[in-house]
Each structure stands twice: as structure tokens, then as C-alpha cells.
PDB file of N, CA and C in Angstrom:
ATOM      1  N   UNK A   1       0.828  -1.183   0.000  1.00  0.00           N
ATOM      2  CA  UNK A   1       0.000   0.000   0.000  1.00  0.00           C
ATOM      3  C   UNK A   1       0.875   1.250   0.000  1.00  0.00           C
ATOM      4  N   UNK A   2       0.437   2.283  -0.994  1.00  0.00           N
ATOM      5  CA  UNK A   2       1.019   3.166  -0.706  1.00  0.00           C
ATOM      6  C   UNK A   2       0.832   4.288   0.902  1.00  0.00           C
ATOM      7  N   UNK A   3       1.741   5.243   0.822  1.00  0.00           N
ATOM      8  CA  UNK A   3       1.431   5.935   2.043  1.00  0.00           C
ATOM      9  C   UNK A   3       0.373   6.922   1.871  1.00  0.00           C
ATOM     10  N   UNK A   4      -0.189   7.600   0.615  1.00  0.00           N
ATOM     11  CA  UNK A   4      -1.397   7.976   0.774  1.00  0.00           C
ATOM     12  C   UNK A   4      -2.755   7.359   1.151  1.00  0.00           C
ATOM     13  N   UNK A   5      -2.781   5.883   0.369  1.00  0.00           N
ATOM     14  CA  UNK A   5      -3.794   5.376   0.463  1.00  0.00           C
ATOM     15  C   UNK A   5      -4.094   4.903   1.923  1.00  0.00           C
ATOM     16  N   UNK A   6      -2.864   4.847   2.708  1.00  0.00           N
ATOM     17  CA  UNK A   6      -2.697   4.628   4.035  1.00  0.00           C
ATOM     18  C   UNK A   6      -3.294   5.477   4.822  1.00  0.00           C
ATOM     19  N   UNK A   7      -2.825   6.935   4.689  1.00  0.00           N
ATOM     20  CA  UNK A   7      -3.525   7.780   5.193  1.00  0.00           C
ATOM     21  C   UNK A   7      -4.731   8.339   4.968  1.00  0.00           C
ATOM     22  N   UNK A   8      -5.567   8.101   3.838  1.00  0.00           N
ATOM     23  CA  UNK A   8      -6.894   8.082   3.297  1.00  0.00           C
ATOM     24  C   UNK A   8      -7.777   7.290   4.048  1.00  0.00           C
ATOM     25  N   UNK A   9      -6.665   6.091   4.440  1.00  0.00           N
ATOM     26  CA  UNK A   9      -7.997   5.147   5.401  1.00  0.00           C
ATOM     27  C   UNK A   9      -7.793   5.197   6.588  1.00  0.00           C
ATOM     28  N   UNK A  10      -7.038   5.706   7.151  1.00  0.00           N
ATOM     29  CA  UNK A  10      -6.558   6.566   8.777  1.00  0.00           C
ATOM     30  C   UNK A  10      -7.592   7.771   9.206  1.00  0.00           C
ATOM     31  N   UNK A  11      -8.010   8.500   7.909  1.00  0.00           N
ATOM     32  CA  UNK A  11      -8.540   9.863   8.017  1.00  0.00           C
ATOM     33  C   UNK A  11      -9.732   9.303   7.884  1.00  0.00           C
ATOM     34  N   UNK A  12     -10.426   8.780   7.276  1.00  0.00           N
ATOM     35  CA  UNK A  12     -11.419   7.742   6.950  1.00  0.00           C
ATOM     36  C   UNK A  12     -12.366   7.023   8.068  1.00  0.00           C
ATOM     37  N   UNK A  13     -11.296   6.588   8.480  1.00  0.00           N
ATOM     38  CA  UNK A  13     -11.645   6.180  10.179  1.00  0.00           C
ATOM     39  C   UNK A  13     -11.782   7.019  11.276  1.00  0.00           C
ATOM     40  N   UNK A  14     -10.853   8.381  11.316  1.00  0.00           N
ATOM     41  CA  UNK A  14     -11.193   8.935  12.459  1.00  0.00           C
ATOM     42  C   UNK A  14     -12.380   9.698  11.850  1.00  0.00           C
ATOM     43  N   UNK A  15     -12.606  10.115  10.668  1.00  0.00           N
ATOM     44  CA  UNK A  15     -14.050  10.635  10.460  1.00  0.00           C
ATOM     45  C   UNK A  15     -14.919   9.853  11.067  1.00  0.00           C
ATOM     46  N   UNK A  16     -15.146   8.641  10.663  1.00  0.00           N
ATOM     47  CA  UNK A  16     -16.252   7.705  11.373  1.00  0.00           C
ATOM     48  C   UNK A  16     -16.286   7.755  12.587  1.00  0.00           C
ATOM     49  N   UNK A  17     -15.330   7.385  13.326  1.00  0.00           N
ATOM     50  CA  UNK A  17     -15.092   7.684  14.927  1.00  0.00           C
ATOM     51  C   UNK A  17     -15.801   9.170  15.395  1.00  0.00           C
ATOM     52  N   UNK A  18     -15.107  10.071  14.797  1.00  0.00           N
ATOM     53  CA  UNK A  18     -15.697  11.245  15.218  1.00  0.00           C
ATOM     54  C   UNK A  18     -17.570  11.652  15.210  1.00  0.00           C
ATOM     55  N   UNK A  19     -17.860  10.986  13.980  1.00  0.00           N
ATOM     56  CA  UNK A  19     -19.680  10.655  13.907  1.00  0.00           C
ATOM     57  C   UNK A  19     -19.938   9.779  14.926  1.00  0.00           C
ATOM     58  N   UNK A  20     -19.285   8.573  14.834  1.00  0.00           N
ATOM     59  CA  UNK A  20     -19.993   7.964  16.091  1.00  0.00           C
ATOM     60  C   UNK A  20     -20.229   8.466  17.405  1.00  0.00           C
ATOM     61  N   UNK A  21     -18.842   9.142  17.568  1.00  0.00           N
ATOM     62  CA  UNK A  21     -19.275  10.011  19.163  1.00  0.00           C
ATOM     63  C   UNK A  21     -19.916  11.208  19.309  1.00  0.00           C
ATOM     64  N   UNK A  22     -20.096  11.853  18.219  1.00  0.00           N
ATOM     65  CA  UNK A  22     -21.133  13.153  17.994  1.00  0.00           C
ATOM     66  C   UNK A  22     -22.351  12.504  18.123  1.00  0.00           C
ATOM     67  N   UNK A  23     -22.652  11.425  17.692  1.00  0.00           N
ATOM     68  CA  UNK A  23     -24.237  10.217  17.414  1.00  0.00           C
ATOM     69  C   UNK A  23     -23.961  10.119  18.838  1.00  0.00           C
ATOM     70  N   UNK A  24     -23.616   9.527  19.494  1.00  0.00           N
ATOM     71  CA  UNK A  24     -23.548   9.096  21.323  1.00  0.00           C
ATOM     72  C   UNK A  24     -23.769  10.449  21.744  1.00  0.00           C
ATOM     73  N   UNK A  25     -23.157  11.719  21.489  1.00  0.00           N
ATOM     74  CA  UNK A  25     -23.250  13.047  22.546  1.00  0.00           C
ATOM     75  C   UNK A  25     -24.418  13.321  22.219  1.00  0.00           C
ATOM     76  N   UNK A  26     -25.060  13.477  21.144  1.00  0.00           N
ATOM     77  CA  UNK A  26     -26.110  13.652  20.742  1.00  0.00           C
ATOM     78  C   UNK A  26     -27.498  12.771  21.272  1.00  0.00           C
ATOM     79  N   UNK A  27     -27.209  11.721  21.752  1.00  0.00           N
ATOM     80  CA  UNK A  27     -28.554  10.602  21.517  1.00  0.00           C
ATOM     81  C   UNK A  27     -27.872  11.093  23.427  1.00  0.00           C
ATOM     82  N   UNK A  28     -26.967  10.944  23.968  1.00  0.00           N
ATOM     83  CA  UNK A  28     -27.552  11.223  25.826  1.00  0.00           C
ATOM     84  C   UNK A  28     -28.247  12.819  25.960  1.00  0.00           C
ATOM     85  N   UNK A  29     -27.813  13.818  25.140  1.00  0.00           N
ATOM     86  CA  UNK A  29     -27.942  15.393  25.422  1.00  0.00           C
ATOM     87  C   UNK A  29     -29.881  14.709  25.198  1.00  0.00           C
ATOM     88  N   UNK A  30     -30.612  14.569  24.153  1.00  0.00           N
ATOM     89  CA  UNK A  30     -31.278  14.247  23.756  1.00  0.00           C
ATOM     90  C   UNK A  30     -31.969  13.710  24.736  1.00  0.00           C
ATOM     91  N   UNK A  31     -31.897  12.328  25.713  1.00  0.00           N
ATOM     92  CA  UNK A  31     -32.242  11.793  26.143  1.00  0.00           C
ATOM     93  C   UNK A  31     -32.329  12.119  27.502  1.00  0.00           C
ATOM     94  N   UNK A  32     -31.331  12.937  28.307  1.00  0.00           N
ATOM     95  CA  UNK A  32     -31.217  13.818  29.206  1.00  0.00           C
ATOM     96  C   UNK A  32     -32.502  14.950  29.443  1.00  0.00           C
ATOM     97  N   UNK A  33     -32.387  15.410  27.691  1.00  0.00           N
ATOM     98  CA  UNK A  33     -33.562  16.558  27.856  1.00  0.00           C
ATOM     99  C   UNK A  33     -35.201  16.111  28.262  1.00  0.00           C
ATOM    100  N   UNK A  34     -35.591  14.894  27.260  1.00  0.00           N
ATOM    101  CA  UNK A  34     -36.661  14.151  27.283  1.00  0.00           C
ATOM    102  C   UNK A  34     -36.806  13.783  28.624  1.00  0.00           C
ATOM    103  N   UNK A  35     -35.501  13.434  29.785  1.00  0.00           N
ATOM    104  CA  UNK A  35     -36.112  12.946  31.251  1.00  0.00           C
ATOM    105  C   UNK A  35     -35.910  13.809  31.968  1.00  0.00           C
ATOM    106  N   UNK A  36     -35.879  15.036  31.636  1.00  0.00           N
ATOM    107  CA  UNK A  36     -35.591  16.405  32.535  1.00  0.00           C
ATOM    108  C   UNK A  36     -37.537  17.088  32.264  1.00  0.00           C
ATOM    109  N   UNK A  37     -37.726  16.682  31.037  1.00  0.00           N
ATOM    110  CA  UNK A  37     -38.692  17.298  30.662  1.00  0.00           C
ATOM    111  C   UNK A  37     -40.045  16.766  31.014  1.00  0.00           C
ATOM    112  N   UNK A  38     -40.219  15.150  31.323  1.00  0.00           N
ATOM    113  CA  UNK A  38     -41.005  14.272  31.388  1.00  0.00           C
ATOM    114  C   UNK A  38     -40.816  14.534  33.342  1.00  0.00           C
ATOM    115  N   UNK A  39     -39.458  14.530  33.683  1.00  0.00           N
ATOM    116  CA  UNK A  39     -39.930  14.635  35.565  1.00  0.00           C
ATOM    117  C   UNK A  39     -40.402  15.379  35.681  1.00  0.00           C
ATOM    118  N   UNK A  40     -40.692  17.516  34.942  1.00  0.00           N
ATOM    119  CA  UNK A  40     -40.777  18.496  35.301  1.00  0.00           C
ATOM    120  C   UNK A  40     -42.750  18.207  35.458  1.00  0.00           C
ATOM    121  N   UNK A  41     -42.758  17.720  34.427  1.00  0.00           N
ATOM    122  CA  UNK A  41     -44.540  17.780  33.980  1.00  0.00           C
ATOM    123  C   UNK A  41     -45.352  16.815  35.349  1.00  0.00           C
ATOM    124  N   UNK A  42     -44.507  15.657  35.409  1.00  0.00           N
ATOM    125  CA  UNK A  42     -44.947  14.740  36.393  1.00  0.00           C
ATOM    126  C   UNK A  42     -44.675  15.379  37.624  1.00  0.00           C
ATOM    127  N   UNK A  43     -43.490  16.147  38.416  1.00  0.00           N
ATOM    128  CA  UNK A  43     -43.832  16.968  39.591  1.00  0.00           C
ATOM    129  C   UNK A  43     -45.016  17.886  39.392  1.00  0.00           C
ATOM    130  N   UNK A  44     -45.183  18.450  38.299  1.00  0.00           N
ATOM    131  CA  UNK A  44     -46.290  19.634  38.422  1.00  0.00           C
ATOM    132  C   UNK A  44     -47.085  18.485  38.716  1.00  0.00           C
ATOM    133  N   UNK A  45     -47.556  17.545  38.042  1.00  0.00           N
ATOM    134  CA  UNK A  45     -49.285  16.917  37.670  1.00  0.00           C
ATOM    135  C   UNK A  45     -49.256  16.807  39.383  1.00  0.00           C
ATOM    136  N   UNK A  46     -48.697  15.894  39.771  1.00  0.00           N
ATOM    137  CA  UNK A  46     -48.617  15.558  41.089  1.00  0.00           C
ATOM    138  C   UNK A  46     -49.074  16.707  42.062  1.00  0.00           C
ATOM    139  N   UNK A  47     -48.720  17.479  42.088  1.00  0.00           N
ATOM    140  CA  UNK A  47     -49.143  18.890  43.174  1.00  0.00           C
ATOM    141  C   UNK A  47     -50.544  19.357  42.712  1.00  0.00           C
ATOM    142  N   UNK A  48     -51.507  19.721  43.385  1.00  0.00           N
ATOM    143  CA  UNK A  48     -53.209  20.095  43.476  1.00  0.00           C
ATOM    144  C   UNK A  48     -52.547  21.343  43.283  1.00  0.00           C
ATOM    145  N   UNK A  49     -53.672  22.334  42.431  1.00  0.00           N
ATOM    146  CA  UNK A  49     -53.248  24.018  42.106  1.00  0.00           C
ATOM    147  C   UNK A  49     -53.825  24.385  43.552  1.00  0.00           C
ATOM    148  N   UNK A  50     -52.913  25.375  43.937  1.00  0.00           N
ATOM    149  CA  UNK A  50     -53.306  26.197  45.071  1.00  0.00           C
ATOM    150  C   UNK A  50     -53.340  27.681  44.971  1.00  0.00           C
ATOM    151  N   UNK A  51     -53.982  28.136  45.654  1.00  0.00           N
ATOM    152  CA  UNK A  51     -54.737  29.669  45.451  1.00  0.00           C
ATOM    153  C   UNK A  51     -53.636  30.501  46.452  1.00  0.00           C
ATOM    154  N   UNK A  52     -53.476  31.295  46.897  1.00  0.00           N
ATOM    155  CA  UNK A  52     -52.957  32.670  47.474  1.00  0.00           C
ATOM    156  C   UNK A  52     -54.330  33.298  48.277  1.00  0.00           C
ATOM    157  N   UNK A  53     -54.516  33.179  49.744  1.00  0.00           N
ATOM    158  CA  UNK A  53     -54.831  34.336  50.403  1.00  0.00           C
ATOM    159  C   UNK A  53     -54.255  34.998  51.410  1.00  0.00           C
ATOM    160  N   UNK A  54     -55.475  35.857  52.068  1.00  0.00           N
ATOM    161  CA  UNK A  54     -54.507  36.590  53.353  1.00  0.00           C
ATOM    162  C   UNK A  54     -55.419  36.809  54.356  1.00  0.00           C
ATOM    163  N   UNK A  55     -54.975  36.582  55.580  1.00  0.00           N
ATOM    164  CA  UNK A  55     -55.338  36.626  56.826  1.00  0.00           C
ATOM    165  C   UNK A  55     -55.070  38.003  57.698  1.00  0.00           C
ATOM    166  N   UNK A  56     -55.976  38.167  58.498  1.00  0.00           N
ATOM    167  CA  UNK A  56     -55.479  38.921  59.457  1.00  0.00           C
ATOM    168  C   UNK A  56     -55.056  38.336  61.129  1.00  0.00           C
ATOM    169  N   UNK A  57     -54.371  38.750  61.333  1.00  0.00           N
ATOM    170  CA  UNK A  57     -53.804  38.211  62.451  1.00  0.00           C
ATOM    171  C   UNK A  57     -53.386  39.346  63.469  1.00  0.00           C
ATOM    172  N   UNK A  58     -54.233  39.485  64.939  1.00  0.00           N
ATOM    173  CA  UNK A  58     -53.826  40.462  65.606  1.00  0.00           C
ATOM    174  C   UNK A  58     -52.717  40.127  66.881  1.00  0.00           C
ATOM    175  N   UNK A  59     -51.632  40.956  66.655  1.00  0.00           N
ATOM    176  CA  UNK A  59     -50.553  40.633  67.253  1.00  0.00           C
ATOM    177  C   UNK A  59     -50.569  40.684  68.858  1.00  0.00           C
ATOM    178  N   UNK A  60     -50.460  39.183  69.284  1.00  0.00           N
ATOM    179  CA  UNK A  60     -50.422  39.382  70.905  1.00  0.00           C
ATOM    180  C   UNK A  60     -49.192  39.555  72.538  1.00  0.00           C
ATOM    181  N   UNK A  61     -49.031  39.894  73.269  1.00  0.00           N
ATOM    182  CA  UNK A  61     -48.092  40.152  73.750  1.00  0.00           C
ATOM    183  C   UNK A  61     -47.182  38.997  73.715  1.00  0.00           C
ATOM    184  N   UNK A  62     -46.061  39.287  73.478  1.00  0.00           N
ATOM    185  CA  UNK A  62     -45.057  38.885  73.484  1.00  0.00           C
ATOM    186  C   UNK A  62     -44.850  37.976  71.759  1.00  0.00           C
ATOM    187  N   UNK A  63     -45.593  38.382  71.343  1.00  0.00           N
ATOM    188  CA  UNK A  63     -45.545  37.598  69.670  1.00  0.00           C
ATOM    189  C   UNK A  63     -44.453  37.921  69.133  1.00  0.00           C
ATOM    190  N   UNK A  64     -43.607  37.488  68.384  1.00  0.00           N
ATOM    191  CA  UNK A  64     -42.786  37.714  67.248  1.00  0.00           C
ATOM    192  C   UNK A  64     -42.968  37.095  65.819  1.00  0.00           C
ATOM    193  N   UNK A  65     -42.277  38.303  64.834  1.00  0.00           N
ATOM    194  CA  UNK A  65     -42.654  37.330  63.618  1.00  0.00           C
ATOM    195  C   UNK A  65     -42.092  35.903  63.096  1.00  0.00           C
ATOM    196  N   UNK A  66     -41.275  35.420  63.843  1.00  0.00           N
ATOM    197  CA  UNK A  66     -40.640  34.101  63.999  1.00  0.00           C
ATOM    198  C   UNK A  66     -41.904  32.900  64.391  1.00  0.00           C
ATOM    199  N   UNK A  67     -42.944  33.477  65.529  1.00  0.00           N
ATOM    200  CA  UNK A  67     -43.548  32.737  65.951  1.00  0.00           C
ATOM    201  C   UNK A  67     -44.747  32.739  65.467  1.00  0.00           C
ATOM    202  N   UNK A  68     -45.207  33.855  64.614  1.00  0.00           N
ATOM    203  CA  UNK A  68     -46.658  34.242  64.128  1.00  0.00           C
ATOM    204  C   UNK A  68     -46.122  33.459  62.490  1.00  0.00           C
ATOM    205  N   UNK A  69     -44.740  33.301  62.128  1.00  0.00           N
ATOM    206  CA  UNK A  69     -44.358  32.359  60.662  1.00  0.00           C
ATOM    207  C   UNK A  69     -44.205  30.898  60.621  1.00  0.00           C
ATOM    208  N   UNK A  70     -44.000  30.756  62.106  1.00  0.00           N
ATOM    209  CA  UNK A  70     -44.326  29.277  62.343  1.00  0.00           C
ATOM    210  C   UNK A  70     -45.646  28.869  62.248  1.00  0.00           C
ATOM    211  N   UNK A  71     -46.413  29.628  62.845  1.00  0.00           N
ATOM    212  CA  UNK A  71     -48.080  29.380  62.920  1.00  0.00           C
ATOM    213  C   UNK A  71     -48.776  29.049  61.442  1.00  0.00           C
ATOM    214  N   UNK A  72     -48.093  30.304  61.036  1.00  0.00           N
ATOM    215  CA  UNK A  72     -48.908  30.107  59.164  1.00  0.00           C
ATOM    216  C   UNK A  72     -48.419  30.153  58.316  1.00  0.00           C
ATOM    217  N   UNK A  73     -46.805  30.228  58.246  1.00  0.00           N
ATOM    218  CA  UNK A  73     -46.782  29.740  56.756  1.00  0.00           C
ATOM    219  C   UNK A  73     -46.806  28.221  56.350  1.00  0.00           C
ATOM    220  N   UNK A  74     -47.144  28.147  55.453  1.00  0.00           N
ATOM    221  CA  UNK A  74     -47.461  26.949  54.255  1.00  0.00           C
ATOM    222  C   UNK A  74     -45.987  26.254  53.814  1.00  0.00           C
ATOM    223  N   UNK A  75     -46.714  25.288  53.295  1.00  0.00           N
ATOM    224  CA  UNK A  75     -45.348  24.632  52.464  1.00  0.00           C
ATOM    225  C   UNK A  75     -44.996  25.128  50.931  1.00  0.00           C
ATOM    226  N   UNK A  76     -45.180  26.222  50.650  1.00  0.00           N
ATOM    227  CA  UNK A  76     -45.055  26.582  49.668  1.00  0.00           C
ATOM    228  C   UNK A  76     -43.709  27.555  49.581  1.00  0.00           C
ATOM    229  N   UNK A  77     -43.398  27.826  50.629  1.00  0.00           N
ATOM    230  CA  UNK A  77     -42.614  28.869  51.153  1.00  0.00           C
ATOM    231  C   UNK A  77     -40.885  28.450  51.218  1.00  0.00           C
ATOM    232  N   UNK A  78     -39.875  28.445  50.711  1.00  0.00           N
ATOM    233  CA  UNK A  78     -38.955  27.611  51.077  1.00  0.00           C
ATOM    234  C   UNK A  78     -38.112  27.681  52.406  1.00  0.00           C
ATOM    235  N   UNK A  79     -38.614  28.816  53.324  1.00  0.00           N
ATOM    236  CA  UNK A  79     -37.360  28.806  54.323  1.00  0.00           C
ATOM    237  C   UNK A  79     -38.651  29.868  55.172  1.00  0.00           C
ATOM    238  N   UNK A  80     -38.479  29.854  56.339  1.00  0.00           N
ATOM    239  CA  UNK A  80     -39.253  30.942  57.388  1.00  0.00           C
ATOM    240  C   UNK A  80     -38.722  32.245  57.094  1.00  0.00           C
ATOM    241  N   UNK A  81     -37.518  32.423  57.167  1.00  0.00           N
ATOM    242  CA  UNK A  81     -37.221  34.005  56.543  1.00  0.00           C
ATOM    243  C   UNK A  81     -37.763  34.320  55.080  1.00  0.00           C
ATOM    244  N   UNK A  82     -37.939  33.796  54.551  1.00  0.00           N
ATOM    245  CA  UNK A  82     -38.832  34.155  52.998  1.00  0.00           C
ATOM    246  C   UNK A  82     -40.323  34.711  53.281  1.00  0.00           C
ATOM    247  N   UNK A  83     -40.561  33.729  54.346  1.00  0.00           N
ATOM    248  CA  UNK A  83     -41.888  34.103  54.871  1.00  0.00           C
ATOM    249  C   UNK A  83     -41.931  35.183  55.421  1.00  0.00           C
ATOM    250  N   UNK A  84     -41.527  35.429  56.394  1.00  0.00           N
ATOM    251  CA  UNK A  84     -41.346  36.685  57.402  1.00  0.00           C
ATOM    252  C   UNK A  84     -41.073  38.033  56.493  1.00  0.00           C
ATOM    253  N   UNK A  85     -40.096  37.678  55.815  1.00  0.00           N
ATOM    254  CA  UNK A  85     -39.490  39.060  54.628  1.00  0.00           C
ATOM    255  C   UNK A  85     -40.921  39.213  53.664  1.00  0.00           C
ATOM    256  N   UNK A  86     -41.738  38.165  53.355  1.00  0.00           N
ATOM    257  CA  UNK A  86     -43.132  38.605  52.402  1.00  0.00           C
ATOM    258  C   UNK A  86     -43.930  39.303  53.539  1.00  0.00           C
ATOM    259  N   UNK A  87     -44.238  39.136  54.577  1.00  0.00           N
ATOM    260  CA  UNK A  87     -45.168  39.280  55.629  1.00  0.00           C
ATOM    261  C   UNK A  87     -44.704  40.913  55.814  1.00  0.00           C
ATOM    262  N   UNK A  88     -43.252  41.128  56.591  1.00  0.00           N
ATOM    263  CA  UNK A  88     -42.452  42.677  56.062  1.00  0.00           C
ATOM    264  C   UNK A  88     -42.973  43.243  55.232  1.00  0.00           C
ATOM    265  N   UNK A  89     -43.248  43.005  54.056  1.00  0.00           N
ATOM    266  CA  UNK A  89     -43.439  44.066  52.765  1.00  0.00           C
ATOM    267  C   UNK A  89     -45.047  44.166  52.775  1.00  0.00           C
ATOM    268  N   UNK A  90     -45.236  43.192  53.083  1.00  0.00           N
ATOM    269  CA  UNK A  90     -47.085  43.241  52.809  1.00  0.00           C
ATOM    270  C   UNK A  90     -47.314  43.837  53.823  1.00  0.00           C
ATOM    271  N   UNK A  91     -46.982  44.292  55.191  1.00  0.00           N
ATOM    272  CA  UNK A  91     -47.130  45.204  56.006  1.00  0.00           C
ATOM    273  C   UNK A  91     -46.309  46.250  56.494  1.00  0.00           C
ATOM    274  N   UNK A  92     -45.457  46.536  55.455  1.00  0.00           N
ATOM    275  CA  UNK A  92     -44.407  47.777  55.623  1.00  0.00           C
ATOM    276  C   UNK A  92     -44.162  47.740  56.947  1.00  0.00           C
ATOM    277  N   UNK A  93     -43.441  46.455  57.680  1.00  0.00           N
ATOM    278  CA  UNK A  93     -42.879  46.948  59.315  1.00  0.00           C
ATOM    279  C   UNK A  93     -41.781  47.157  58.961  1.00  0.00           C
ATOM    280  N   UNK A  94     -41.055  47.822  60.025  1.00  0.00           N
ATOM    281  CA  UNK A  94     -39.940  47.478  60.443  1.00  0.00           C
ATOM    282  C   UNK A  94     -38.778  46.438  61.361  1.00  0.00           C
ATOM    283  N   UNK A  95     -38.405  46.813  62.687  1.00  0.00           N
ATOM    284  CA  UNK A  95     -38.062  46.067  63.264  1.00  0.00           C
ATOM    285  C   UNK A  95     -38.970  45.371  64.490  1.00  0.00           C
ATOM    286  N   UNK A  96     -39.808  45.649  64.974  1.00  0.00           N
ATOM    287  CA  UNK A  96     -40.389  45.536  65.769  1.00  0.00           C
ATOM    288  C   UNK A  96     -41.941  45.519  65.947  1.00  0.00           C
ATOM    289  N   UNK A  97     -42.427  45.001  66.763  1.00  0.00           N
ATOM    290  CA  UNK A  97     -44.329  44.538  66.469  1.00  0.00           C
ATOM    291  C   UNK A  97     -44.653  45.606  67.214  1.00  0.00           C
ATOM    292  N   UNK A  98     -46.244  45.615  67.681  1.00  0.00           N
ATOM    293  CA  UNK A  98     -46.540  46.323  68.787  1.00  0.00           C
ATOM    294  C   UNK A  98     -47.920  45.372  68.986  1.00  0.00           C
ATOM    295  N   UNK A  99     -48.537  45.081  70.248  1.00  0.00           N
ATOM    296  CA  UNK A  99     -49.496  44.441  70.680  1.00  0.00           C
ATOM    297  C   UNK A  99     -50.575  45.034  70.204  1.00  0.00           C
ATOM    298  N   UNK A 100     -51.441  43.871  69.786  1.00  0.00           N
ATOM    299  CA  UNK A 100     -52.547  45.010  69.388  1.00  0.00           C
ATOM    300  C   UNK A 100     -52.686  45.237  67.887  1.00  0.00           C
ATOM    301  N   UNK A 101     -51.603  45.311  67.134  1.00  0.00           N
ATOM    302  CA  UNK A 101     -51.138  45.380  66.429  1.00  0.00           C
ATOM    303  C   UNK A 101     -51.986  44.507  65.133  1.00  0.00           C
ATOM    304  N   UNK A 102     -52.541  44.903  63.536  1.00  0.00           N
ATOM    305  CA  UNK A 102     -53.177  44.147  62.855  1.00  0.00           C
ATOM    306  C   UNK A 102     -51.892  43.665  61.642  1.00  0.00           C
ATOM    307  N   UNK A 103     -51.703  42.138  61.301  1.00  0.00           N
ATOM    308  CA  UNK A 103     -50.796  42.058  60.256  1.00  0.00           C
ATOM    309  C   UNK A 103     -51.460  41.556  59.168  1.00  0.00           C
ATOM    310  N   UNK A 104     -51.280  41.887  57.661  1.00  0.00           N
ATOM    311  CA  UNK A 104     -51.776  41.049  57.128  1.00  0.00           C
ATOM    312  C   UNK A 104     -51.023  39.776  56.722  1.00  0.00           C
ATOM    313  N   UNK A 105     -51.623  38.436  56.808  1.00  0.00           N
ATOM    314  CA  UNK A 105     -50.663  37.364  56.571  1.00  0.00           C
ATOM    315  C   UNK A 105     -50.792  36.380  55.080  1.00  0.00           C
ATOM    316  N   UNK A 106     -49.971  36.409  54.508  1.00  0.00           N
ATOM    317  CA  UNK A 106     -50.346  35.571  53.435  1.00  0.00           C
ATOM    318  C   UNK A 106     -50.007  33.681  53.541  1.00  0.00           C
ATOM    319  N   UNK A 107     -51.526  33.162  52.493  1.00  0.00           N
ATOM    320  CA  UNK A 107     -51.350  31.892  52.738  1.00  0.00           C
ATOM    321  C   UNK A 107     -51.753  31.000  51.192  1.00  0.00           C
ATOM    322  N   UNK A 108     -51.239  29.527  51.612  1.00  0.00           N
ATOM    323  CA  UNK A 108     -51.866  29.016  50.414  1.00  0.00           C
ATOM    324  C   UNK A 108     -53.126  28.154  50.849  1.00  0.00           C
ATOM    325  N   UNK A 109     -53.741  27.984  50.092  1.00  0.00           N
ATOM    326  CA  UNK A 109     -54.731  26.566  50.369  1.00  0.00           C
ATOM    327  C   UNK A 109     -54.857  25.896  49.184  1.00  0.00           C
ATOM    328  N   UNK A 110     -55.863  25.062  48.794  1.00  0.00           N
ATOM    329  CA  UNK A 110     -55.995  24.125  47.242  1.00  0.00           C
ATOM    330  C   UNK A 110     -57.603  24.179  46.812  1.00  0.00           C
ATOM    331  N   UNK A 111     -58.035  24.986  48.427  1.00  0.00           N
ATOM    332  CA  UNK A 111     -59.415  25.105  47.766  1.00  0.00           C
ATOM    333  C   UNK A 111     -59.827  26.244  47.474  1.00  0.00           C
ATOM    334  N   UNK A 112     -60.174  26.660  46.032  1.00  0.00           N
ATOM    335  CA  UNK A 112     -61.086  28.132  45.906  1.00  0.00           C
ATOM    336  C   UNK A 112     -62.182  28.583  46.591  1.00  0.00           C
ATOM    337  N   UNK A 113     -61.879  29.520  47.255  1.00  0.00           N
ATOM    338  CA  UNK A 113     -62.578  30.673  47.912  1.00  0.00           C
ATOM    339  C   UNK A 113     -63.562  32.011  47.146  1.00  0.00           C
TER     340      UNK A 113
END
């Protein structure tokens, strides 16, 4: 054999090689997406739609918002400070409560109101 024809079927081959593993990166990226996409739909189906309301809640001595976020927030919420910081804005406080005091509290449920 000559040395071209040698290298014709060297180059030949790593072409093929190189398709085959573009075909493999391709068929997991692919297949990755399809079971990324198929868990996302099946967590949603699984969860009942839930609504958003709000409560009032009148603040009693010695309350904090630590203990009035234990009481009501939901599982929708990922951490008690998320809660507390929404509860903050929806009632423009600051640092401190006062007895007596009206908050509004937000919640979830699954049944329409």
C-alpha cells in the first residue's frame, strides 16, 4: 500500500469515529432533555393548584414574627425568613411589632374561595 492510500484510510476512520461520538453526545444530550422534561410535567401533575390568600392576624403580647411564621406559613414557602421578609413588605414593618397590632398574613390553600 502506498502511504497515501494509508492515510486516506486513517482519516477515513477517524471521520467515522468522530460521527460515532457526535451520534452518542447527541442521543444522551437528547435523552437527558426528554427525562428532565417528562420529571418536570410529572412533579407539576402531582401537586393540586393552590390559590394565594390573606389573613389577618392580631398581634399578641409577646408575639414575634418568627412565631406568628411558624403558625402560618405553608409549604409553599422555602425557608421561614422568605416568609417573614413577604409578611415585612405586605405590612411595611420594620423592626419591631406592637401588641394590638393588625398584620396582614399571606397563605396558600388548594381550595377556591
Amino acid at each position: 500500500m502506498s502511504r497515501t492510500r494509508k492515510e486516506r484510510i486513517l482519516q477515513r476512520r477517524r471521520i467515522q469515529r468522530n460521527r460515532r461520538i457526535a451520534s452518542i453526545c447527541a442521543m444522551v444530550v437528547l435523552s437527558l432533555t426528554v427525562s428532565i422534561l417528562f420529571h418536570n410535567f410529572g412533579a407539576q401533575a402531582e401537586r393540586p393548584q393552590t390559590y394565594k390568600y390573606y389573613a389577618e392576624v392580631r398581634v399578641e403580647s409577646g408575639d414575634t414574627l418568627w412565631d406568628i411564621a411558624m403558625q402560618y406559613m405553608t409549604e409553599e414557602y422555602r425557608s421561614v425568613n422568605e416568609y417573614i421578609r413577604e409578611i415585612k413588605k405586605i405590612n411595611h414593618l420594620g423592626a419591631t411589632l406592637q401588641y394590638g397590632q393588625i398584620l396582614t398574613i399571606p397563605y396558600y390553600s388548594d381550595e377556591q374561595k
